[in-house]
N, C-alpha and C. Protein backbone atom coordinates (compact mmCIF):
# COMPACT_ATOMS: atom_id res chain seq x y z
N UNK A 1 23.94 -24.68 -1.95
CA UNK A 1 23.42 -24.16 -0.70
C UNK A 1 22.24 -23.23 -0.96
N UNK A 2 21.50 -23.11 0.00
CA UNK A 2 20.09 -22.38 -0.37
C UNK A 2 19.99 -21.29 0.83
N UNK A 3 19.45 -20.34 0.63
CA UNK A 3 19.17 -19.12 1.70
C UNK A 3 18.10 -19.44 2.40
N UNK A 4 18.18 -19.46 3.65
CA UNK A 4 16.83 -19.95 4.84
C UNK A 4 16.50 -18.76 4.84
N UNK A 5 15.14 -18.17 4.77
CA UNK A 5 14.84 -16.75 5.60
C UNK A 5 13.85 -17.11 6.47
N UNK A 6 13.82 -16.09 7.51
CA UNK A 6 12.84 -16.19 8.79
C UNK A 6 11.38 -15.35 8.64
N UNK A 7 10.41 -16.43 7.90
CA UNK A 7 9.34 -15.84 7.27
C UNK A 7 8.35 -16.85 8.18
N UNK A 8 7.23 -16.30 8.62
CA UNK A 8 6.54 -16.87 9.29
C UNK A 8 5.31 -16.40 9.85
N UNK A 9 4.13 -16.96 9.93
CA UNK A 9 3.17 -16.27 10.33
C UNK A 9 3.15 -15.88 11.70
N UNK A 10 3.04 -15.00 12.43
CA UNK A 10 2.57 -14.74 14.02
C UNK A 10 0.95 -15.08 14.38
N UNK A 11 0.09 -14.65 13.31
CA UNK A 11 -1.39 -14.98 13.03
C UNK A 11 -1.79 -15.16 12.18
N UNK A 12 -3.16 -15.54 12.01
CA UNK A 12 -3.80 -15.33 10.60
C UNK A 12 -3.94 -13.92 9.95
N UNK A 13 -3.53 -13.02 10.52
CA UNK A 13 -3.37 -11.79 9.99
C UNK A 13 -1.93 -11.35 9.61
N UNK A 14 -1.50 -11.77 10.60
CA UNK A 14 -0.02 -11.45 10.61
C UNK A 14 1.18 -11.84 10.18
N UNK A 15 2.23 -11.56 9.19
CA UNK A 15 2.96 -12.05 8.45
C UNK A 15 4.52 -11.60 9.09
N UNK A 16 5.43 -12.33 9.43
CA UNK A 16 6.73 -11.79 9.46
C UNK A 16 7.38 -12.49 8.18
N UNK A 17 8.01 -11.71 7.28
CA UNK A 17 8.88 -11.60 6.23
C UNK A 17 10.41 -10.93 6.25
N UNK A 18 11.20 -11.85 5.77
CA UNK A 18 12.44 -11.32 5.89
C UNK A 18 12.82 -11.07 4.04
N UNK A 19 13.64 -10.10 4.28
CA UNK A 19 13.96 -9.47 2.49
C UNK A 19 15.75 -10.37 2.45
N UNK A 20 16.03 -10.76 1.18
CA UNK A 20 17.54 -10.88 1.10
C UNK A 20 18.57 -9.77 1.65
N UNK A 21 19.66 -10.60 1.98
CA UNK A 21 20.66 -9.62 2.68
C UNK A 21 20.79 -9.08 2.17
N UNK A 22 20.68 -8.58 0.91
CA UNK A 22 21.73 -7.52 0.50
C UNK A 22 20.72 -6.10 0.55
N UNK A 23 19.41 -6.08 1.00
CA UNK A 23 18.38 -4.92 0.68
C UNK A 23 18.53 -4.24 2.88
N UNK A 24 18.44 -2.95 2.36
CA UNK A 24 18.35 -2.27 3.40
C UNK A 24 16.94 -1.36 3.20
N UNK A 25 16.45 -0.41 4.28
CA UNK A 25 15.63 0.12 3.73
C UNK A 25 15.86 1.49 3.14
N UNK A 26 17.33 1.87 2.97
CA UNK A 26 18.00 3.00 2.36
C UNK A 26 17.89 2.45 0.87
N UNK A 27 17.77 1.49 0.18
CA UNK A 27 18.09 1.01 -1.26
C UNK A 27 16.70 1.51 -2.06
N UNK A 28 16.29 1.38 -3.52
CA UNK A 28 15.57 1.20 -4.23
C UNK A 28 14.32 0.51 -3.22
N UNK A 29 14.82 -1.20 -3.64
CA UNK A 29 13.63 -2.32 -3.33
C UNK A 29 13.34 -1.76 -1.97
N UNK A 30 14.24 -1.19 -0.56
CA UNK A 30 13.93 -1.64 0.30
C UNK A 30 13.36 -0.61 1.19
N UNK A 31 13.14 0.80 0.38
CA UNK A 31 12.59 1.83 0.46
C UNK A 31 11.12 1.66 -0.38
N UNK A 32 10.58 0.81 -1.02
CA UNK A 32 9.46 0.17 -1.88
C UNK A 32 8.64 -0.69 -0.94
N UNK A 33 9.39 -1.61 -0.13
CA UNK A 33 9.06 -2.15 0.82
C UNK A 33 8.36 -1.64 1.96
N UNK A 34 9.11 -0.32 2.50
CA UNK A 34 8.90 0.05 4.13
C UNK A 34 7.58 1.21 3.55
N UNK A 35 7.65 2.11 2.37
CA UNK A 35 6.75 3.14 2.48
C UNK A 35 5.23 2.81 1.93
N UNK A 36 4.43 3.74 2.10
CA UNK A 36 3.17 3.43 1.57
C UNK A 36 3.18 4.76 0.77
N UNK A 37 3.66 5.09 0.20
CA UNK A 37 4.02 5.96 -0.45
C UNK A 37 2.91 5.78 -2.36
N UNK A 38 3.62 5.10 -3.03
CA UNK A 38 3.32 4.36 -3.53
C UNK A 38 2.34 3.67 -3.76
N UNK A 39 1.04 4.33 -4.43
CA UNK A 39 -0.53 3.56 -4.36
C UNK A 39 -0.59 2.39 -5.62
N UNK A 40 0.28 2.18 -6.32
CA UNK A 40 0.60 1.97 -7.76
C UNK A 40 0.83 0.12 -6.66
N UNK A 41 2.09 0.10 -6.06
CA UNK A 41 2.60 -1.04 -5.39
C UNK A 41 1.72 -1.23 -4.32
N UNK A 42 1.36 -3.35 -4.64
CA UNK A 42 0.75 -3.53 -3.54
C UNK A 42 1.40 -4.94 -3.72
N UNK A 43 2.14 -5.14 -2.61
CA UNK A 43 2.51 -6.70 -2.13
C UNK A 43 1.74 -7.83 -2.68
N UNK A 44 2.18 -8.74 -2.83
CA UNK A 44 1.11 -10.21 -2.79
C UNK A 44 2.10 -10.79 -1.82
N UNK A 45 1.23 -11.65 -1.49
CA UNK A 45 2.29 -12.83 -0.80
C UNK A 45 1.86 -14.22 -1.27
N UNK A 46 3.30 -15.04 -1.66
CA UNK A 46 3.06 -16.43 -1.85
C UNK A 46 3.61 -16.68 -0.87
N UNK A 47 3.61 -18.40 -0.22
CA UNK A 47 4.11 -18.94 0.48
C UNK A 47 4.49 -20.62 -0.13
N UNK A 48 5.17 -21.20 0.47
CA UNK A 48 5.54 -22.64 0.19
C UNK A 48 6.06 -23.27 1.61
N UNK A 49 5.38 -24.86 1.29
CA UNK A 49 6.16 -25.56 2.48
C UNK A 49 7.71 -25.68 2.18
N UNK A 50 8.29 -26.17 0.74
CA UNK A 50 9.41 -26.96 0.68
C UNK A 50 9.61 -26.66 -1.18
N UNK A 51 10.66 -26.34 -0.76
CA UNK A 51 11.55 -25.92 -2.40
C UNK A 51 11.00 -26.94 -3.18
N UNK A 52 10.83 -28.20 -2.76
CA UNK A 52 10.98 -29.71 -3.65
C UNK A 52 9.61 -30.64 -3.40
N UNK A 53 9.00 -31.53 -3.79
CA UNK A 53 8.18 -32.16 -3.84
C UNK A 53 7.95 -32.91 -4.30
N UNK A 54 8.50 -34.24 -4.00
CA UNK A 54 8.57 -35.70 -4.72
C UNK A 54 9.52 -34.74 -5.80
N UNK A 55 10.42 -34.64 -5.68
CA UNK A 55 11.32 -34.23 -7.34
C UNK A 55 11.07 -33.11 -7.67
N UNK A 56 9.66 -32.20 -7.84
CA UNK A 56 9.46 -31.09 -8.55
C UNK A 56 9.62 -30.06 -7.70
N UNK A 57 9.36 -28.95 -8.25
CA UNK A 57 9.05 -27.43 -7.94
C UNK A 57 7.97 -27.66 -7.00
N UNK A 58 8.12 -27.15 -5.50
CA UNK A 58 6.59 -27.44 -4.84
C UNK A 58 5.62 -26.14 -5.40
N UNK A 59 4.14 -26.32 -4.91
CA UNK A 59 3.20 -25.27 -5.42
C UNK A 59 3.25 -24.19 -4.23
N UNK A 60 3.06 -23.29 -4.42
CA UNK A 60 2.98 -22.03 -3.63
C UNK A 60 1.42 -22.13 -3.42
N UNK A 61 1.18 -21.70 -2.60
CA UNK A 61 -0.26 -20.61 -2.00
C UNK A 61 -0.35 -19.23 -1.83
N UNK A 62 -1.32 -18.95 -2.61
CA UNK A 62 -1.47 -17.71 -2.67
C UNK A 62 -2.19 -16.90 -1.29
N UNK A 63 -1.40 -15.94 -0.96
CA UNK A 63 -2.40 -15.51 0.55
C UNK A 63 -3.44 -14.01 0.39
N UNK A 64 -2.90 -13.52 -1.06
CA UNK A 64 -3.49 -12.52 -1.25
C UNK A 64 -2.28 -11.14 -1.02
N UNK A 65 -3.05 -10.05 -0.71
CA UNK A 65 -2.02 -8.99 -0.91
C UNK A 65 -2.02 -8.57 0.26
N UNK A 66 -0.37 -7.75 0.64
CA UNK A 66 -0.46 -7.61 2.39
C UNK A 66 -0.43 -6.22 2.24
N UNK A 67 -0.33 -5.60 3.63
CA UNK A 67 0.06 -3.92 3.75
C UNK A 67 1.40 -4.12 4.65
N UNK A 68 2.16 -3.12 4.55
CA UNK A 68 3.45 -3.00 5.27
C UNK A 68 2.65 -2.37 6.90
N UNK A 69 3.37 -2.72 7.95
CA UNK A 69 3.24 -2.18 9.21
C UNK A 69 4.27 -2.07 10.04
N UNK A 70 4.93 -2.56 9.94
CA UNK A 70 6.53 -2.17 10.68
C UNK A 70 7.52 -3.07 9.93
N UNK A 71 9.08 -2.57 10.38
CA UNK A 71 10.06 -3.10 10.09
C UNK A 71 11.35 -2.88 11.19
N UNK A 72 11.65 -3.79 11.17
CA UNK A 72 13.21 -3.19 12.02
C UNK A 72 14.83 -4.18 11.32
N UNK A 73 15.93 -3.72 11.66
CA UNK A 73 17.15 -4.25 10.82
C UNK A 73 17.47 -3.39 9.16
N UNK A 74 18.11 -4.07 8.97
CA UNK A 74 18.66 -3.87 7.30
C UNK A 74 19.61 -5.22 6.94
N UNK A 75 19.50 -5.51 6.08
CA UNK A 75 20.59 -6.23 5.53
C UNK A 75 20.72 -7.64 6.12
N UNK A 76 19.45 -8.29 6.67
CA UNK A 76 18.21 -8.24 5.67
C UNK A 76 16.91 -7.33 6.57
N UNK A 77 16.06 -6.72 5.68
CA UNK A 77 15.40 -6.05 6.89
C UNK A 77 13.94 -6.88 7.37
N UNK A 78 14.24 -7.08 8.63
CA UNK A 78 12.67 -8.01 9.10
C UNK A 78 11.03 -7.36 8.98
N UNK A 79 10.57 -7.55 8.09
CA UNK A 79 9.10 -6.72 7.85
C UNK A 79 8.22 -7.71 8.21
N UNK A 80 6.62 -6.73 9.23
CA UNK A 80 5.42 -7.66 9.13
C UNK A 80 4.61 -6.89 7.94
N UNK A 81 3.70 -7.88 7.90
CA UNK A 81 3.27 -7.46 6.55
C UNK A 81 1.43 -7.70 7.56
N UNK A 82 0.56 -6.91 6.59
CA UNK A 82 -1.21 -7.18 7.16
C UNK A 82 -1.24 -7.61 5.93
N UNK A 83 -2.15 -9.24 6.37
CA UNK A 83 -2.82 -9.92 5.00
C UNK A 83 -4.09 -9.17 5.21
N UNK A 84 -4.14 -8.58 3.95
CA UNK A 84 -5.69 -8.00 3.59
C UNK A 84 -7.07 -9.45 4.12
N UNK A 85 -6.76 -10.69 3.41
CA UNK A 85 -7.48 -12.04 4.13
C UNK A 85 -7.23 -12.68 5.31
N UNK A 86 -7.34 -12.87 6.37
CA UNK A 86 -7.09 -13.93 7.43
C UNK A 86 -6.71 -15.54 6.39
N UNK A 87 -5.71 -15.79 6.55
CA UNK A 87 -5.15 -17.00 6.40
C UNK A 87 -5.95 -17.95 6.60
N UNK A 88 -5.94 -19.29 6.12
CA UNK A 88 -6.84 -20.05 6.84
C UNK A 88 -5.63 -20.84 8.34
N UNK A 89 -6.92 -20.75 8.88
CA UNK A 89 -6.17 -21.62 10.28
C UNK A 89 -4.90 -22.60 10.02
N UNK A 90 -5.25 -23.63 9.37
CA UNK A 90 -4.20 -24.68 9.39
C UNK A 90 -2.93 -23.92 8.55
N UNK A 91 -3.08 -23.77 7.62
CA UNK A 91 -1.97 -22.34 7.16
C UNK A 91 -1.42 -22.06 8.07
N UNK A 92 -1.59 -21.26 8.96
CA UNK A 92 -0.97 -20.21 10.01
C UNK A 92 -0.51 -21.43 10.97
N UNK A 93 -0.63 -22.52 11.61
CA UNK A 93 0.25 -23.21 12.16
C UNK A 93 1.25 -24.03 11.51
N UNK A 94 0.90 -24.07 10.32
CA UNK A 94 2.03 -24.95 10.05
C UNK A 94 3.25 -24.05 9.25
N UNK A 95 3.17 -22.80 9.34
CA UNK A 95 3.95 -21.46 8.90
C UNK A 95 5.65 -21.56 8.81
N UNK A 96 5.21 -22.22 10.23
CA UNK A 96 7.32 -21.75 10.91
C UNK A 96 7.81 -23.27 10.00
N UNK A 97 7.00 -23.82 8.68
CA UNK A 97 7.61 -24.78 7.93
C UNK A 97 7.99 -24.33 6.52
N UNK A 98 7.31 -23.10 6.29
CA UNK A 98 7.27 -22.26 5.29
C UNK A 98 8.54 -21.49 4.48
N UNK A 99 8.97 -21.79 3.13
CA UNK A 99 10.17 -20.86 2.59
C UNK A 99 9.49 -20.24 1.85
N UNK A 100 9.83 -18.98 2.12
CA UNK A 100 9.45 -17.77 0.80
C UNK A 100 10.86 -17.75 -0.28
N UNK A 101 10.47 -17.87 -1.55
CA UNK A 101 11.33 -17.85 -2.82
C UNK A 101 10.89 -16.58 -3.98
């Protein structure tokens, strides 16, 4: 069985990312996540259509590095993220097909 998370673009700017259940934003990672605290840490984001691809490992895309801007939940906590780049267009619609690994 594999973990679905609800990761998805809203725009070409805009990223919704979900963290594994087990991170809140009281933890280590999930206090790393929510603050900007931290000039040292800066996000990247990959993305993927599909775990698999004809048989293999599919390739990721790189979107560049995001900034944190809100969050709400824990366990798992739902974060948007700002892509420093605008996505390209076709990217950003075909998103809600997207697994983050």
């Amino acid at each position: 069985p594999s973990t679905m998370y609800h990761d998805y673009s809203i725009n070409q700017k805009l990223f919704h990312w979900q963290s594994q259940s087990i991170i809140s934003d009281h933890t280590p990672t999930g206090k790393r996540y929510v603050s900007n605290d931290d000039e040292n840490y800066v996000p990247l984001l990959f993305v993927r259509k599909y775990k698999k691809e004809h048989g293999q490992t599919a390739p990721y895309y790189y979107l560049g590095p995001v900034k944190y801007k809100e969050h709400e939940g824990n366990k798992p906590i739902n974060i948007i993220w700002e892509l420093e780049h605008s996505m390209p267009p076709k990217l950003a619609r075909e998103s809600n097909k997207f697994t983050i690994t």
